[in-house]
C-alpha atoms as a PDB file:
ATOM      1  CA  UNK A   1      -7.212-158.079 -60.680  1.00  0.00           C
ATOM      2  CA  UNK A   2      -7.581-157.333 -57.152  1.00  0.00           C
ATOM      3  CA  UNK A   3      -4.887-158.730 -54.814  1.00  0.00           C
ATOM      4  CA  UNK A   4      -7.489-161.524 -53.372  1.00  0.00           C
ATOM      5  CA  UNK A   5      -8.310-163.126 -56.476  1.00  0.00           C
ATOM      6  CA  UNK A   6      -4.603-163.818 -57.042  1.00  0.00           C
ATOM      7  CA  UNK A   7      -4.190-165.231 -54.129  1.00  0.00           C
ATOM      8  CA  UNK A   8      -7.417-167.392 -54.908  1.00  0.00           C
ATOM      9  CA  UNK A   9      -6.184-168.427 -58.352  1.00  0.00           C
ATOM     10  CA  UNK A  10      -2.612-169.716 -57.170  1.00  0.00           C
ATOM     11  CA  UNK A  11      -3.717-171.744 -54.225  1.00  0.00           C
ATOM     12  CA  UNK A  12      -6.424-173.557 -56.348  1.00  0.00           C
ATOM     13  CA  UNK A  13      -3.657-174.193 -58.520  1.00  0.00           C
ATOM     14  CA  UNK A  14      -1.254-175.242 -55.961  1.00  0.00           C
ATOM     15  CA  UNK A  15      -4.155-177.209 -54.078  1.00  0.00           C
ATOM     16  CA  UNK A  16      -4.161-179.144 -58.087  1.00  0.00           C
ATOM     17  CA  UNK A  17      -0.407-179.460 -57.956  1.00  0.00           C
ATOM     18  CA  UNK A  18      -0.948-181.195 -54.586  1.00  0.00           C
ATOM     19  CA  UNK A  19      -3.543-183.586 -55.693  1.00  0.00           C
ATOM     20  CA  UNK A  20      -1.936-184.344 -58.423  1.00  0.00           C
ATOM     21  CA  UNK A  21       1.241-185.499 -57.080  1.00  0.00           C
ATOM     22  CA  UNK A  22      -0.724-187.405 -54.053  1.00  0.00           C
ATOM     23  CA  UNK A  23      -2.501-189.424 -57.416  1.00  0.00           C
ATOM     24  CA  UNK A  24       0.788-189.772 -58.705  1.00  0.00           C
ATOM     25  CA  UNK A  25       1.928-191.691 -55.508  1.00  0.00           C
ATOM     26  CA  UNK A  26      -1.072-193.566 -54.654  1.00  0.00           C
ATOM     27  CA  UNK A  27      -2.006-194.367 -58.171  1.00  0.00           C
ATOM     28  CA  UNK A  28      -5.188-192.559 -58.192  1.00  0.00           C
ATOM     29  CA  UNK A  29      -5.731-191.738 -61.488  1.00  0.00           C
ATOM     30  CA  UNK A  30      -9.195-190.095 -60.626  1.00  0.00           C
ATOM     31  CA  UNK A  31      -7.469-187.656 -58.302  1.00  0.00           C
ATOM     32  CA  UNK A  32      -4.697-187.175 -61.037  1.00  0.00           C
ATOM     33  CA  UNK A  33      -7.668-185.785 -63.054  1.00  0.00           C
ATOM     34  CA  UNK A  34      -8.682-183.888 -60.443  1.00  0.00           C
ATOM     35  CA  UNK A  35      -5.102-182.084 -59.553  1.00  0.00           C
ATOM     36  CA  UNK A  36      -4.808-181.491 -63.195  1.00  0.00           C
ATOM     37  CA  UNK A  37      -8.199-179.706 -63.479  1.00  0.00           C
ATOM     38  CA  UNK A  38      -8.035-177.671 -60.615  1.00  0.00           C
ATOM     39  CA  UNK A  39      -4.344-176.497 -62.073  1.00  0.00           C
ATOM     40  CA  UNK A  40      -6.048-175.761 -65.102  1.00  0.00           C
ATOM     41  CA  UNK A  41      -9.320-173.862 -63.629  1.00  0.00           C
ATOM     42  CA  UNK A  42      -6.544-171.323 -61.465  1.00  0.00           C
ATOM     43  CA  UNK A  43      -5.017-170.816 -64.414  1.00  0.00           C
ATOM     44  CA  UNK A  44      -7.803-170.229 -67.103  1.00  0.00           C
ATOM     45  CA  UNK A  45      -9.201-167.460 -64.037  1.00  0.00           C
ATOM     46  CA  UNK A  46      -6.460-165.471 -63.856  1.00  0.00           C
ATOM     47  CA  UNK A  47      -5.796-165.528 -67.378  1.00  0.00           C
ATOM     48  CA  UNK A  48      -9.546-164.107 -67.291  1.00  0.00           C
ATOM     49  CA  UNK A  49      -8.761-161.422 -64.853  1.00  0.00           C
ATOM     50  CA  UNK A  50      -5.608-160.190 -66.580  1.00  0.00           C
ATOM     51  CA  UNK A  51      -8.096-160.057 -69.755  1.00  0.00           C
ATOM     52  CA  UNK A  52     -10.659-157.801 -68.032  1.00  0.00           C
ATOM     53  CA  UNK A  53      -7.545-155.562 -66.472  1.00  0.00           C
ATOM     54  CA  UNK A  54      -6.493-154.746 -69.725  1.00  0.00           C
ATOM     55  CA  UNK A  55      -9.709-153.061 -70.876  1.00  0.00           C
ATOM     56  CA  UNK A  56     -10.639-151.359 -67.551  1.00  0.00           C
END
């Protein structure tokens, strides 16, 4: 996984983290969702990368 894409990967996941806690304190629960999916989309790609690393 090329440097780039793990920088891609954490910031969507910290962009989710931050969305997520700005729900939490506006009582949003639509951008809860949305924090929480983001964290989850970061996280499913670079479990995807690491995946295609190991049978380069």
């Amino acid at each position: 996984m090329s440097a780039m894409d793990k920088m891609k990967n954490k910031a969507q996941e910290l962009a989710g983290q931050g969305k997520e806690a700005a729900g939490e304190a506006t009582d949003d629960r639509d951008l809860q969702a949305e924090g929480k999916g983001d964290q989850a989309a970061g996280s499913a790609k670079q479990a995807g990368e690491k995946v295609k690393d190991i049978f380069k």
